[in-house]
C-alpha atoms as a PDB file:
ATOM      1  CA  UNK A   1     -24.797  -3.253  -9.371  1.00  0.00           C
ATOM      2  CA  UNK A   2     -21.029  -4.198 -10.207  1.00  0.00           C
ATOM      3  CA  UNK A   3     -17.849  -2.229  -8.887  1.00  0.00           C
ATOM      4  CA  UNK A   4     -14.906  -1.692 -10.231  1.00  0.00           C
ATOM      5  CA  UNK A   5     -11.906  -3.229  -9.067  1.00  0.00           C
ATOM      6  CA  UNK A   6      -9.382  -0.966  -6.545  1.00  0.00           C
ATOM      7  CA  UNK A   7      -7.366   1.121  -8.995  1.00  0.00           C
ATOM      8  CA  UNK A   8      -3.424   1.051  -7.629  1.00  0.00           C
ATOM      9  CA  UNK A   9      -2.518   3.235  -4.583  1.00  0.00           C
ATOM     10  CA  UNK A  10      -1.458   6.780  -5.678  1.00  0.00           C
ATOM     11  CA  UNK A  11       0.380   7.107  -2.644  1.00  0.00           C
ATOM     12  CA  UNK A  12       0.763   3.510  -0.608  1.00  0.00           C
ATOM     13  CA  UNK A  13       0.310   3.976   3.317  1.00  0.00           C
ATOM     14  CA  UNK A  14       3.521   5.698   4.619  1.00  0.00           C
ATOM     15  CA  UNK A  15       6.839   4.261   5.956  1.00  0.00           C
ATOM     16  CA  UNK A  16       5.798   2.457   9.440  1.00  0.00           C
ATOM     17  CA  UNK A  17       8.233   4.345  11.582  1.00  0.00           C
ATOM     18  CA  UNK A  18       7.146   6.251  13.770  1.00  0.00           C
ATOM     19  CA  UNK A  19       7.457  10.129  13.737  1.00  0.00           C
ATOM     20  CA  UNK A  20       8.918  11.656  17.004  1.00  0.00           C
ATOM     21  CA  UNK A  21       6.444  13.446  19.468  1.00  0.00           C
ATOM     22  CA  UNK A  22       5.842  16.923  19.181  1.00  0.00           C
ATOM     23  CA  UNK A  23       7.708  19.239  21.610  1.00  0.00           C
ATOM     24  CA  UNK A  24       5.827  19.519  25.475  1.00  0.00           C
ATOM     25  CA  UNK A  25       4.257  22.513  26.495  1.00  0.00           C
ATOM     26  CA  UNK A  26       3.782  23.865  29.767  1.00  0.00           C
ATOM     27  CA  UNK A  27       5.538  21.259  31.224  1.00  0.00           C
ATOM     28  CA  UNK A  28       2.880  18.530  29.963  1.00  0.00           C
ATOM     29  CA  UNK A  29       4.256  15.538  27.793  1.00  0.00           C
ATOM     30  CA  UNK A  30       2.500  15.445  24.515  1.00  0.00           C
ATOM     31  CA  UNK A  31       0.827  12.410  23.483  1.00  0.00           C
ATOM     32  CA  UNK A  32       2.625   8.878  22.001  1.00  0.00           C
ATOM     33  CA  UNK A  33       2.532   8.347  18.798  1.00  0.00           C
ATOM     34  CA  UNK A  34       1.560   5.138  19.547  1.00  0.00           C
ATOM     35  CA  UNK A  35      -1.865   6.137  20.400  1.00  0.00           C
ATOM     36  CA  UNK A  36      -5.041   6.263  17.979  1.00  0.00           C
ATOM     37  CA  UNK A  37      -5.524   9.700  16.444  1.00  0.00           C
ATOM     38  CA  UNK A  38      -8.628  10.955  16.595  1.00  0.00           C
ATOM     39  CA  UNK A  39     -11.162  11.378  13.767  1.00  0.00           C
ATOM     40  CA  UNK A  40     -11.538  15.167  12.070  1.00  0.00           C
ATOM     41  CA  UNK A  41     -13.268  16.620   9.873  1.00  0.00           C
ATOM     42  CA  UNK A  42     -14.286  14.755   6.325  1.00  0.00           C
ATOM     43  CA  UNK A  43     -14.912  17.224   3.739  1.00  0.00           C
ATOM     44  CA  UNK A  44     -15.671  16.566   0.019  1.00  0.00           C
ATOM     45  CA  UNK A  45     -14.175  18.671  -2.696  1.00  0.00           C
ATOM     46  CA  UNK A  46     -16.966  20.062  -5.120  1.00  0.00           C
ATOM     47  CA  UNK A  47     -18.099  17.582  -7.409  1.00  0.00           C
ATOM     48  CA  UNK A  48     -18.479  18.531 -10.880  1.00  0.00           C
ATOM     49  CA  UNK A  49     -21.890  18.054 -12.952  1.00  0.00           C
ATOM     50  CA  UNK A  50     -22.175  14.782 -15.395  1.00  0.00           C
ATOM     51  CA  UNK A  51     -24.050  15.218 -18.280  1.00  0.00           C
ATOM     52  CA  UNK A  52     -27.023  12.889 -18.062  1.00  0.00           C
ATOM     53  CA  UNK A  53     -29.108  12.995 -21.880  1.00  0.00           C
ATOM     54  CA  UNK A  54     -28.236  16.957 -22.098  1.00  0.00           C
ATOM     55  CA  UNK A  55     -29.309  17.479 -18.284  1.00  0.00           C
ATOM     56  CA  UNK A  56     -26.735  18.042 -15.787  1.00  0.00           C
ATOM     57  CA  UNK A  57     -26.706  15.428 -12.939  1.00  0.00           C
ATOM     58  CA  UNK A  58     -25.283  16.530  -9.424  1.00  0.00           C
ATOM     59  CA  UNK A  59     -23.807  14.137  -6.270  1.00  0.00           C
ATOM     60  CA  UNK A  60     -24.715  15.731  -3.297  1.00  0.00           C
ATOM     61  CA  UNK A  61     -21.061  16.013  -1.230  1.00  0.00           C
ATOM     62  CA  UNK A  62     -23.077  16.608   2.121  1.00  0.00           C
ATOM     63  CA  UNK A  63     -24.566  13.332   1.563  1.00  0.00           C
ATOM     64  CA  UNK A  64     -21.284  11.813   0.490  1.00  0.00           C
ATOM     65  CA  UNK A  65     -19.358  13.122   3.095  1.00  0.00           C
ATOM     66  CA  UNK A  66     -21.894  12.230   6.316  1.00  0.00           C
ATOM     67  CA  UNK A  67     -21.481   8.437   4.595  1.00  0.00           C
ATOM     68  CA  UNK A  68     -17.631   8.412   4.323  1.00  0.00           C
ATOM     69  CA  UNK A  69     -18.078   9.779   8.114  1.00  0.00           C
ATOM     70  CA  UNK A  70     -20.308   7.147   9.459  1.00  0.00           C
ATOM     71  CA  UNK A  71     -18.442   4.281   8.245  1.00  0.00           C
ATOM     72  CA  UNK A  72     -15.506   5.712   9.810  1.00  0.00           C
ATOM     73  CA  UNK A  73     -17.192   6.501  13.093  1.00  0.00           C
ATOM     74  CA  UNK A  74     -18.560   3.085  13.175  1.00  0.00           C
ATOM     75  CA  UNK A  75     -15.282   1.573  12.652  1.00  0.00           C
ATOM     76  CA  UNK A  76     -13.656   1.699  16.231  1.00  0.00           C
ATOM     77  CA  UNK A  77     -10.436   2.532  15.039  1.00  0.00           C
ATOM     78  CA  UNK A  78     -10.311   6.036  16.165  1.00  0.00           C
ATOM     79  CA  UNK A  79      -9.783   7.268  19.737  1.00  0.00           C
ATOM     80  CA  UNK A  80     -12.446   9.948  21.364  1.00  0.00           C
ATOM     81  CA  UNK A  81     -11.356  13.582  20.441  1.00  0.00           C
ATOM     82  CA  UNK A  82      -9.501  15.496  23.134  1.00  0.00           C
ATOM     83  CA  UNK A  83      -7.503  18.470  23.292  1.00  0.00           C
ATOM     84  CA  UNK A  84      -3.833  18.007  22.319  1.00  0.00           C
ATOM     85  CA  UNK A  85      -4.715  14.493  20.547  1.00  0.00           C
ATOM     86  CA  UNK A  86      -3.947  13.973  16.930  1.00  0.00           C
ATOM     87  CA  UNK A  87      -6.445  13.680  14.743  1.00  0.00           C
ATOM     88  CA  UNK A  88      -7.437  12.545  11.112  1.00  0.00           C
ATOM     89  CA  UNK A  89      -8.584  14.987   8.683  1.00  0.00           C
ATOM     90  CA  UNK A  90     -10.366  13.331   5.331  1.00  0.00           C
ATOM     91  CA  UNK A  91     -10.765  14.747   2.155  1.00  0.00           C
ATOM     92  CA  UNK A  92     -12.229  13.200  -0.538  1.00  0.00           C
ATOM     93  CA  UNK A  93     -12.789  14.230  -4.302  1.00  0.00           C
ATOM     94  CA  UNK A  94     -14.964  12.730  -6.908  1.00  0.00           C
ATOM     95  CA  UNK A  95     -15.226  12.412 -10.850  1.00  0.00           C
ATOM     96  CA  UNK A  96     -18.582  11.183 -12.023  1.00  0.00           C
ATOM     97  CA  UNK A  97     -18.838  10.139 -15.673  1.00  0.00           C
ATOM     98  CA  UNK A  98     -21.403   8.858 -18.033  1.00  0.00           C
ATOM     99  CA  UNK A  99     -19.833   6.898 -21.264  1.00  0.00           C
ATOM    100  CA  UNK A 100     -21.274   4.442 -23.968  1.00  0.00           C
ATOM    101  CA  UNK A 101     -24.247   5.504 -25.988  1.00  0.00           C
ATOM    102  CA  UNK A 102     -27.726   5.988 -25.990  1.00  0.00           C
ATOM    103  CA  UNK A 103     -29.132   2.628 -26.389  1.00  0.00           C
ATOM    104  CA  UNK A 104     -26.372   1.545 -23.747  1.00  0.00           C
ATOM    105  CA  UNK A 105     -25.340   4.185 -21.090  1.00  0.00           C
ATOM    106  CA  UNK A 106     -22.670   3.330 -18.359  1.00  0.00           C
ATOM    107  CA  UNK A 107     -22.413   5.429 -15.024  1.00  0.00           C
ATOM    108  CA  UNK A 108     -18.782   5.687 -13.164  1.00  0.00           C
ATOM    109  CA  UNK A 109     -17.517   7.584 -10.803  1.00  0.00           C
ATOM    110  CA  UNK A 110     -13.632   8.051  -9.782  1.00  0.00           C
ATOM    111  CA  UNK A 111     -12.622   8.551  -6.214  1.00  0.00           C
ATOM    112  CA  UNK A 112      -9.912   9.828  -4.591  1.00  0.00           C
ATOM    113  CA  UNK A 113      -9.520   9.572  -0.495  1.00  0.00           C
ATOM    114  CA  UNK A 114      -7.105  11.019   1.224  1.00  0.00           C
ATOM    115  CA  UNK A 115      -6.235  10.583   4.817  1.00  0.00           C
ATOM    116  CA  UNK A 116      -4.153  12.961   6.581  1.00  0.00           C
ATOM    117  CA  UNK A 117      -2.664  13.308  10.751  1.00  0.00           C
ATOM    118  CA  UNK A 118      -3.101  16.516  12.148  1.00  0.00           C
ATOM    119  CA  UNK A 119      -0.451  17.939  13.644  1.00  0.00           C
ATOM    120  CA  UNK A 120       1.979  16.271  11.105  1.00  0.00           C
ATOM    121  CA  UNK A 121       4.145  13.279  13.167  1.00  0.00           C
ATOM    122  CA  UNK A 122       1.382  13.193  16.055  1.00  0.00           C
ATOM    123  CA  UNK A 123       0.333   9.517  15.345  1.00  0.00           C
ATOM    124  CA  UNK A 124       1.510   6.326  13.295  1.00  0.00           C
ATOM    125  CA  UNK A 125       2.001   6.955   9.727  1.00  0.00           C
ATOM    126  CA  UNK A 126      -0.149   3.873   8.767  1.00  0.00           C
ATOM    127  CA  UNK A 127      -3.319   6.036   9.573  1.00  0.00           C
ATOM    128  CA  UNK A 128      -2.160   8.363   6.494  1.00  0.00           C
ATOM    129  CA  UNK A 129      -3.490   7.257   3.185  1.00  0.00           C
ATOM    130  CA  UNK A 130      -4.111   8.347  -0.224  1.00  0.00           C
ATOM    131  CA  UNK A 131      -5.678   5.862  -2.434  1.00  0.00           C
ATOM    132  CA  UNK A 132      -8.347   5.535  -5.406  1.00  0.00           C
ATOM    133  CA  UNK A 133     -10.970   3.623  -6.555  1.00  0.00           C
ATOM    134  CA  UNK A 134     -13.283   3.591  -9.400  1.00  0.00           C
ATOM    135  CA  UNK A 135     -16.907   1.935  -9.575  1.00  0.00           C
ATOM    136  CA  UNK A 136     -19.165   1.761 -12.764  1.00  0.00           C
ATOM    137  CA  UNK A 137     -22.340   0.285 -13.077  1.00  0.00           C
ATOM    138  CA  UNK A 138     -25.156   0.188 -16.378  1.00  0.00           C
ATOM    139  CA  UNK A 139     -27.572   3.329 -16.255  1.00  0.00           C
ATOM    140  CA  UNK A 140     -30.643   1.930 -17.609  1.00  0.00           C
ATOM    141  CA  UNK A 141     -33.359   5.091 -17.137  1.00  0.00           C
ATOM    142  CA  UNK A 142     -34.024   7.624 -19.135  1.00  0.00           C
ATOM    143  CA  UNK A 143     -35.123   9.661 -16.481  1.00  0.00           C
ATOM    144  CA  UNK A 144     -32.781  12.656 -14.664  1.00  0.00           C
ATOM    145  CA  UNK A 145     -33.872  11.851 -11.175  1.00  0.00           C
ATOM    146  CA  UNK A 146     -33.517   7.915 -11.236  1.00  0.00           C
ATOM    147  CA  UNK A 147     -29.776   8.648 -13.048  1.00  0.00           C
ATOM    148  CA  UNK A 148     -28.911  11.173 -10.077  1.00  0.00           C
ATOM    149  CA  UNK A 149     -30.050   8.917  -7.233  1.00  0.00           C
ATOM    150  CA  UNK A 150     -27.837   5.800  -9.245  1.00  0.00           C
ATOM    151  CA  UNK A 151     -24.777   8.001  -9.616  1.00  0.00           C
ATOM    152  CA  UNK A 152     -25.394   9.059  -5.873  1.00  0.00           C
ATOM    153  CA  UNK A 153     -25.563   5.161  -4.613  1.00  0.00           C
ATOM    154  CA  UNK A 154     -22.825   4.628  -6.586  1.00  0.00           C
ATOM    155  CA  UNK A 155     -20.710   7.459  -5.440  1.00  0.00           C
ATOM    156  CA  UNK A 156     -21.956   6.230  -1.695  1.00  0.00           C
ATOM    157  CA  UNK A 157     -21.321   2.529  -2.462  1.00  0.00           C
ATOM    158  CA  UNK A 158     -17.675   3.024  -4.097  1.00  0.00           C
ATOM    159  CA  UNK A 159     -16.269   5.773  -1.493  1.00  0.00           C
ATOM    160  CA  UNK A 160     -17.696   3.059   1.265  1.00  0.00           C
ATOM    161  CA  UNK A 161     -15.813  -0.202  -0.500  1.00  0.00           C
ATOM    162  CA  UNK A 162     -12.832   2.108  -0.249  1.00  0.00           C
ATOM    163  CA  UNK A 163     -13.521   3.173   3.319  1.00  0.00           C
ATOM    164  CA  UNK A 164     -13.717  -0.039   4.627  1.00  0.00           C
ATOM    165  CA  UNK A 165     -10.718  -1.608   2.442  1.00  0.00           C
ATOM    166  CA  UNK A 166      -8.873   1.187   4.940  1.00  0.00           C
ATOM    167  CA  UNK A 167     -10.473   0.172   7.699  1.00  0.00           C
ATOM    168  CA  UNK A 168      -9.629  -3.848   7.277  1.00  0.00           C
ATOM    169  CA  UNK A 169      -5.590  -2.347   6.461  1.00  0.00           C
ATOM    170  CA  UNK A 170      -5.962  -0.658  10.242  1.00  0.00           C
ATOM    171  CA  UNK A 171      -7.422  -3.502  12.054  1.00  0.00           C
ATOM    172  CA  UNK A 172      -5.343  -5.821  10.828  1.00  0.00           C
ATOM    173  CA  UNK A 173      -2.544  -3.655  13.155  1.00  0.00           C
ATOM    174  CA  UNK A 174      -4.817  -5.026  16.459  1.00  0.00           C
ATOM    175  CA  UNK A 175      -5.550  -8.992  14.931  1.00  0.00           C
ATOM    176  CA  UNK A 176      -3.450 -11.674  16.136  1.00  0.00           C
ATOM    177  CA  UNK A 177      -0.621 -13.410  14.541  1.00  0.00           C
ATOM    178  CA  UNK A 178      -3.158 -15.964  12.883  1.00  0.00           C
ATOM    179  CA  UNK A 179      -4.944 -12.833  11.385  1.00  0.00           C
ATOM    180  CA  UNK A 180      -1.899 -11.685   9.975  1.00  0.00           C
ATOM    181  CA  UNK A 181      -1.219 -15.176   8.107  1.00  0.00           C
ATOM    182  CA  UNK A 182      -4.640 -15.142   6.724  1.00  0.00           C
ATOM    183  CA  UNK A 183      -4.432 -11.311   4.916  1.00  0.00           C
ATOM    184  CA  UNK A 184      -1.031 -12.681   3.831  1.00  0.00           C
ATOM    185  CA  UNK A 185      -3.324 -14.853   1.409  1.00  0.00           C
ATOM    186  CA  UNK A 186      -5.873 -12.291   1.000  1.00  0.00           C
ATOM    187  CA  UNK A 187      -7.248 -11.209  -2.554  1.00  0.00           C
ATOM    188  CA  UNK A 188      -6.572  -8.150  -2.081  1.00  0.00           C
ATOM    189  CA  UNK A 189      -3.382  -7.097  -2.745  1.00  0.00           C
ATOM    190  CA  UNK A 190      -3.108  -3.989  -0.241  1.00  0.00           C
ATOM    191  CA  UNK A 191      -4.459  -5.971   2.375  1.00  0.00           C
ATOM    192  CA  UNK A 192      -1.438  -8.495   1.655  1.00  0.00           C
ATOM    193  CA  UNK A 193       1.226  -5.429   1.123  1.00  0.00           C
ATOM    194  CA  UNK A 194      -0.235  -4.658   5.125  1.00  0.00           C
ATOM    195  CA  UNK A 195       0.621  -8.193   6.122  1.00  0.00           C
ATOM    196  CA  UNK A 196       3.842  -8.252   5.173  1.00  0.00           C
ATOM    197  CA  UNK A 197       4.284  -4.839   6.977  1.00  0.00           C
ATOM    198  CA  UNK A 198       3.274  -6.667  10.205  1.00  0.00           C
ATOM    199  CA  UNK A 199       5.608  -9.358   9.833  1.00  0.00           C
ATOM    200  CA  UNK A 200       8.135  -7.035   9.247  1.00  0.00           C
ATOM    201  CA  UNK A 201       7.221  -5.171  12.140  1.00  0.00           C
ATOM    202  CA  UNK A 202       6.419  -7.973  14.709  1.00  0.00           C
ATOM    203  CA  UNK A 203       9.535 -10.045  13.400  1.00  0.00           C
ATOM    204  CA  UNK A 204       7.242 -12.914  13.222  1.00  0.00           C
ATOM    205  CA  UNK A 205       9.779 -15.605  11.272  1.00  0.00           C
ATOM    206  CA  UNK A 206       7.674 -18.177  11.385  1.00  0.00           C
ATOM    207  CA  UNK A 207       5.995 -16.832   7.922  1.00  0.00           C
ATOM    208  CA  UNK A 208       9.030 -16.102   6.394  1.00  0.00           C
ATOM    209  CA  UNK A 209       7.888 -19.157   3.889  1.00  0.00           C
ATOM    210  CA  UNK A 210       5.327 -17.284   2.626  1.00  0.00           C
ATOM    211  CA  UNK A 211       6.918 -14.474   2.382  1.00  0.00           C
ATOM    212  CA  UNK A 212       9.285 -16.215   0.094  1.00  0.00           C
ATOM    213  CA  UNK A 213       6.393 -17.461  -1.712  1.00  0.00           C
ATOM    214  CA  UNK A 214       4.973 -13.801  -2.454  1.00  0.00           C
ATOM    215  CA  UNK A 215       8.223 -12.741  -3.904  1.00  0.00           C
ATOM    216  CA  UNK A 216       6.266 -14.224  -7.147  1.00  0.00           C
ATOM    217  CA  UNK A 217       3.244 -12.522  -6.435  1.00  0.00           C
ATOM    218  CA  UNK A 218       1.435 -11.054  -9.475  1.00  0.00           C
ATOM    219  CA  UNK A 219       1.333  -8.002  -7.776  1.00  0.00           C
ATOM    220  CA  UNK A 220       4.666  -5.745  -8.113  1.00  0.00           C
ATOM    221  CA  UNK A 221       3.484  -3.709  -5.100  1.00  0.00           C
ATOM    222  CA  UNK A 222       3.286  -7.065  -3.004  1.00  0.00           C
ATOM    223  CA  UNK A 223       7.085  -8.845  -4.615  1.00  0.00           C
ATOM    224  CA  UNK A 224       8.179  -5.303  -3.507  1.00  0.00           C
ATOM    225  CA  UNK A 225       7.064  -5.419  -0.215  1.00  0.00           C
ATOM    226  CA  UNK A 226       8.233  -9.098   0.209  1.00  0.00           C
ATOM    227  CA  UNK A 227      11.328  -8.086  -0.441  1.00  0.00           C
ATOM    228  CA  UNK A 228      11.371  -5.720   2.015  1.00  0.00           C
ATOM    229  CA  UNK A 229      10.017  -7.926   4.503  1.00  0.00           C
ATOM    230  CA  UNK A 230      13.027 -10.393   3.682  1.00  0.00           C
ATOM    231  CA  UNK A 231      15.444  -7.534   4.129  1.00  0.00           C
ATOM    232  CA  UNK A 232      14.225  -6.095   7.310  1.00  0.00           C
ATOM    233  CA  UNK A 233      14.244  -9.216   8.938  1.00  0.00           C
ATOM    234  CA  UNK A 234      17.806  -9.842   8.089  1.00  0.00           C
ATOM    235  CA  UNK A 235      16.820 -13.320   6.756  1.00  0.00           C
ATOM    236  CA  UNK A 236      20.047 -14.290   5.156  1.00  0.00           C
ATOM    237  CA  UNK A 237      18.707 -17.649   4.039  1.00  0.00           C
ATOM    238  CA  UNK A 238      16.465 -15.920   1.012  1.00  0.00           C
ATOM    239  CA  UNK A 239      19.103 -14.660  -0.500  1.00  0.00           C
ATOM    240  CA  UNK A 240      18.672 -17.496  -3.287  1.00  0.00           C
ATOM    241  CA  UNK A 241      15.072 -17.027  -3.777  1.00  0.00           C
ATOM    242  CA  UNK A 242      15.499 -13.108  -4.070  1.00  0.00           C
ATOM    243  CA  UNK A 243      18.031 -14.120  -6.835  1.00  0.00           C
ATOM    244  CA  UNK A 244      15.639 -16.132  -8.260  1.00  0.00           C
ATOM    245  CA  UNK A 245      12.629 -14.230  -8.070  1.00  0.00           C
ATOM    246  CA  UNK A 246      13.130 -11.453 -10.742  1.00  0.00           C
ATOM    247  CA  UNK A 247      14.201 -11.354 -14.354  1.00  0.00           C
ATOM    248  CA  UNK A 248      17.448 -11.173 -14.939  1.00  0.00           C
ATOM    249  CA  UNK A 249      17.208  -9.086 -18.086  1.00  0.00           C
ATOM    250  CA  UNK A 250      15.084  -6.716 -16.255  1.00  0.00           C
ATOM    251  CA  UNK A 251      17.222  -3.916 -15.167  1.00  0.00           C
ATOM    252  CA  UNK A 252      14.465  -1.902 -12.849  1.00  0.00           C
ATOM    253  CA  UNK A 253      13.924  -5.269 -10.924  1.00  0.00           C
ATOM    254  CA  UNK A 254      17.414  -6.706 -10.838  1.00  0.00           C
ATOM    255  CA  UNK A 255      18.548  -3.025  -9.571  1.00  0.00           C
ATOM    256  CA  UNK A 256      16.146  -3.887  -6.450  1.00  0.00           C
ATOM    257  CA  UNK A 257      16.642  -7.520  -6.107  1.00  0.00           C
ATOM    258  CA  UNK A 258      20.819  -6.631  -6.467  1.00  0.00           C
ATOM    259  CA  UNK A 259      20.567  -3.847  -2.931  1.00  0.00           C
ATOM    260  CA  UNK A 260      18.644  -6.438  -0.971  1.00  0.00           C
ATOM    261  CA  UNK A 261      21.150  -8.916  -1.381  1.00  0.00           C
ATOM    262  CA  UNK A 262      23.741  -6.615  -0.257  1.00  0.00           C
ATOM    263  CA  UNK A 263      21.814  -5.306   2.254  1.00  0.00           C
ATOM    264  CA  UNK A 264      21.669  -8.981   3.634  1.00  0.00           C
ATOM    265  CA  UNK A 265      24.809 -10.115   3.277  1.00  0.00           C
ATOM    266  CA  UNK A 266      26.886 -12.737   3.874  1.00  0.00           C
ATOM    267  CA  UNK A 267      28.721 -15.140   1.568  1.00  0.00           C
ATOM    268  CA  UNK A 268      26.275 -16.715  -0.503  1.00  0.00           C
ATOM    269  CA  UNK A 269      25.042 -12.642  -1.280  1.00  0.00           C
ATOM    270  CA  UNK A 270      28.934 -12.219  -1.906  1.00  0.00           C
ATOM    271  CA  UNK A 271      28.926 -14.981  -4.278  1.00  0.00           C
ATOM    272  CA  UNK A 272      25.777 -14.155  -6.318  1.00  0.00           C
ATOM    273  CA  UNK A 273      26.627 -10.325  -6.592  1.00  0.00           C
ATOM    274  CA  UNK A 274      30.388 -11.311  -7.460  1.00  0.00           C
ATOM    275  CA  UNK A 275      29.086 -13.592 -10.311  1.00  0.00           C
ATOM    276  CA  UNK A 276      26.807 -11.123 -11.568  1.00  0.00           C
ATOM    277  CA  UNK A 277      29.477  -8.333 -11.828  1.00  0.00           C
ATOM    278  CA  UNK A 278      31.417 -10.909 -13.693  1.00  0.00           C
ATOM    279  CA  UNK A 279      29.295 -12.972 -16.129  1.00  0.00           C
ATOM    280  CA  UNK A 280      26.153 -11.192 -17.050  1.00  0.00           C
ATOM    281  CA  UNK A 281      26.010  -9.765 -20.185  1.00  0.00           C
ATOM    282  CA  UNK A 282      24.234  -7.149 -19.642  1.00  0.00           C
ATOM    283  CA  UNK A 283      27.083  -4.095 -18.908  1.00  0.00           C
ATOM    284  CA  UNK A 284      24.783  -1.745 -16.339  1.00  0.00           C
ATOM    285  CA  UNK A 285      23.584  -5.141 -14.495  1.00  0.00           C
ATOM    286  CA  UNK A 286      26.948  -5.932 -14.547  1.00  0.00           C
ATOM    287  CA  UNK A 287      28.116  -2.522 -12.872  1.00  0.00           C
ATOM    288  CA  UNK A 288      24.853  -2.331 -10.348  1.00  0.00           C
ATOM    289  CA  UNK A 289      26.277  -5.466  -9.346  1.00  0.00           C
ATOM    290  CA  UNK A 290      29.846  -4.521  -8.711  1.00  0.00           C
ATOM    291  CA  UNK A 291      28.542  -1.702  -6.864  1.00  0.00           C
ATOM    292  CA  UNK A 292      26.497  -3.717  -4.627  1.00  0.00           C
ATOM    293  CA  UNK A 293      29.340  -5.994  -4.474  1.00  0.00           C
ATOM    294  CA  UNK A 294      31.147  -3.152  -2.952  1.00  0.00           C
ATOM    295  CA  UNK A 295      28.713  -1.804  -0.592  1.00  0.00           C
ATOM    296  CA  UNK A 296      28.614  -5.688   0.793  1.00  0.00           C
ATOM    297  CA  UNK A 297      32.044  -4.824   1.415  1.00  0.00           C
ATOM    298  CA  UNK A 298      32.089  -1.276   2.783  1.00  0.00           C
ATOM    299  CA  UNK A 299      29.545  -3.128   5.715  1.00  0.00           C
ATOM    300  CA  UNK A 300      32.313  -5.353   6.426  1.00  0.00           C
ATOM    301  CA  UNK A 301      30.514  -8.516   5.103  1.00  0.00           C
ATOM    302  CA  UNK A 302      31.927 -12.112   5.787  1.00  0.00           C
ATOM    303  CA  UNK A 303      31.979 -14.821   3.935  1.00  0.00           C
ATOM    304  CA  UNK A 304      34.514 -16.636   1.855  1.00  0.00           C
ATOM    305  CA  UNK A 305      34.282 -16.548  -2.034  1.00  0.00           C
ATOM    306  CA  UNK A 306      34.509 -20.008  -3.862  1.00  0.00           C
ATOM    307  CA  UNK A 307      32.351 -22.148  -5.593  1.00  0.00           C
ATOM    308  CA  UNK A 308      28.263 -21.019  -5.760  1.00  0.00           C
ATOM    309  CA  UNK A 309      26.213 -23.198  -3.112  1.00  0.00           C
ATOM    310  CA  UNK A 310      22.887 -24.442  -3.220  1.00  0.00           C
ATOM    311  CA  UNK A 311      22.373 -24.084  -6.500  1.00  0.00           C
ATOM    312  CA  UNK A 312      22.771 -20.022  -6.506  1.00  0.00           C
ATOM    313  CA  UNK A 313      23.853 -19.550 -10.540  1.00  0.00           C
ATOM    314  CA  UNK A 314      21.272 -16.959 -11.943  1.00  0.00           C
ATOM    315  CA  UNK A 315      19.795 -18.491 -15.344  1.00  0.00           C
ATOM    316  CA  UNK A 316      20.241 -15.586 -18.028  1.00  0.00           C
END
């Protein structure tokens, strides 16, 4: 049977600060954030009917849900429930469909999981999700019962592929630094947006190459977080590959590329935004620039103006 690739985060995983504590009662300290949540309840919103040859066909969201909480159980990411601990309610909601003809019948279903801490700010943000996936597969019976036990394998294979894809984002949190490198060239690209979180996070410089590298990535959600990477960790010395890594006629990505250099700073950022603001022809890239040119300078930026180093003329 053959799945359907990850359909793009609705939601990606939060921002990776922290959220405060919640208040202490009774004089007893509330737990870290820092520590695992524990995991809730799972429940499964009710699945409509897919017609199936004039029959309906029904997923069974008991079934559905004791899978989704099994894989989840089994995945020793969760700490033991206790009173006062945060924990990690699931919800998941599913969309089968049948499509094609009747010669040639196709089977999908369309999931939706979505991850949320309990009290809100309890635990890290990077154990909130809300993601889908979709799977299809051929339906070759003519039969009611063989078509509801493939759309319920399917439903069961597709929420656990999506399960798991969580579960590999989490444990990446816990892998070592050569763990980290490898997702940074994984196929999937959520696993390599969680990388680059880590890098961020851990400040580890040494990958700051590849991170320079993925600032072509096909992925927009991965160049993104790149970026972001870049920019958190103050790395001054990408400023010409962030100039170079976007197309210039593009205003969405220039407007992105344009606050990251400013952000960084510095004079090779002042020269780049100063020639923008000057010599594109393109009159809003033009302004973003000037007024990223003049938040550089707001931040107190150094740097003298002259000539453009290294090679740092944007090619229109």
């Amino acid at each position: 049977m053959r799945q359907g690739q990850f359909l793009r985060c609705l939601a990606a995983l939060a921002a990776l600060s922290s959220a405060l504590p919640t208040a202490c009662k009774k004089g007893r300290p509330s737990e870290s954030p820092e520590a695992p949540p524990a995991l809730g309840p799972v429940s499964v919103k009710p699945i409509p009917p897919v017609d199936f040859r004039g029959q309906e066909v029904h997923i069974d969201e008991g079934q559905l849900a004791a899978k989704v909480k099994s894989v989840l159980a089994q995945a020793a990411v969760f700490a033991e429930a206790q009173p006062k601990r945060a924990t990690v309610a699931v919800a998941l909601e599913a969309q089968p469909f049948a499509e094609g003809n009747a010669e040639a019948l196709e089977m999908g279903v369309k999931l939706r999981l979505r991850m949320t801490i309990r009290p809100e700010g309890t635990a890290l943000a990077r154990f909130s999700e809300d993601v889908a996936a979709m799977g299809q597969a051929p339906l070759d019976t003519h039969d009611v019962g063989e078509a509801k036990a493939a759309f319920q394998r399917l439903a069961e294979r597709t929420a656990e592929d999506l399960v798991q894809a969580y579960v590999a984002r989490l444990k990446l949190w816990s892998g070592d630094a050569k763990a980290v490198a490898t997702a940074l060239g994984a196929s999937d690209s959520d696993l390599r947006v969680e990388a680059l979180r880590i890098v961020s996070a851990r400040k580890l410089r040494e990958q700051v190459p590849v991170v320079i590298r993925l600032l072509a990535d096909e992925d927009e959600g991965v160049r993104d977080a790149a970026l972001g990477t870049l920019v958190a960790l103050r790395e001054r010395g990408a400023v010409k590959a962030l100039a170079e890594s976007r197309p210039m006629r593009d205003t969405r990505e220039m407007r992105k590329v344009l606050d990251a250099i400013a952000t960084l700073g510095g004079s090779e950022a002042q020269d780049y935004l100063a020639f923008v603001a000057e010599t594109h022809d393109d009159e809003e890239i033009r302004a973003m620039a000037k007024a990223a040119l003049e938040r550089l300078g707001r931040r107190g930026a150094t740097g003298e103006k002259g000539e453009l180093r290294n090679g740092l003329r944007p090619t229109k």
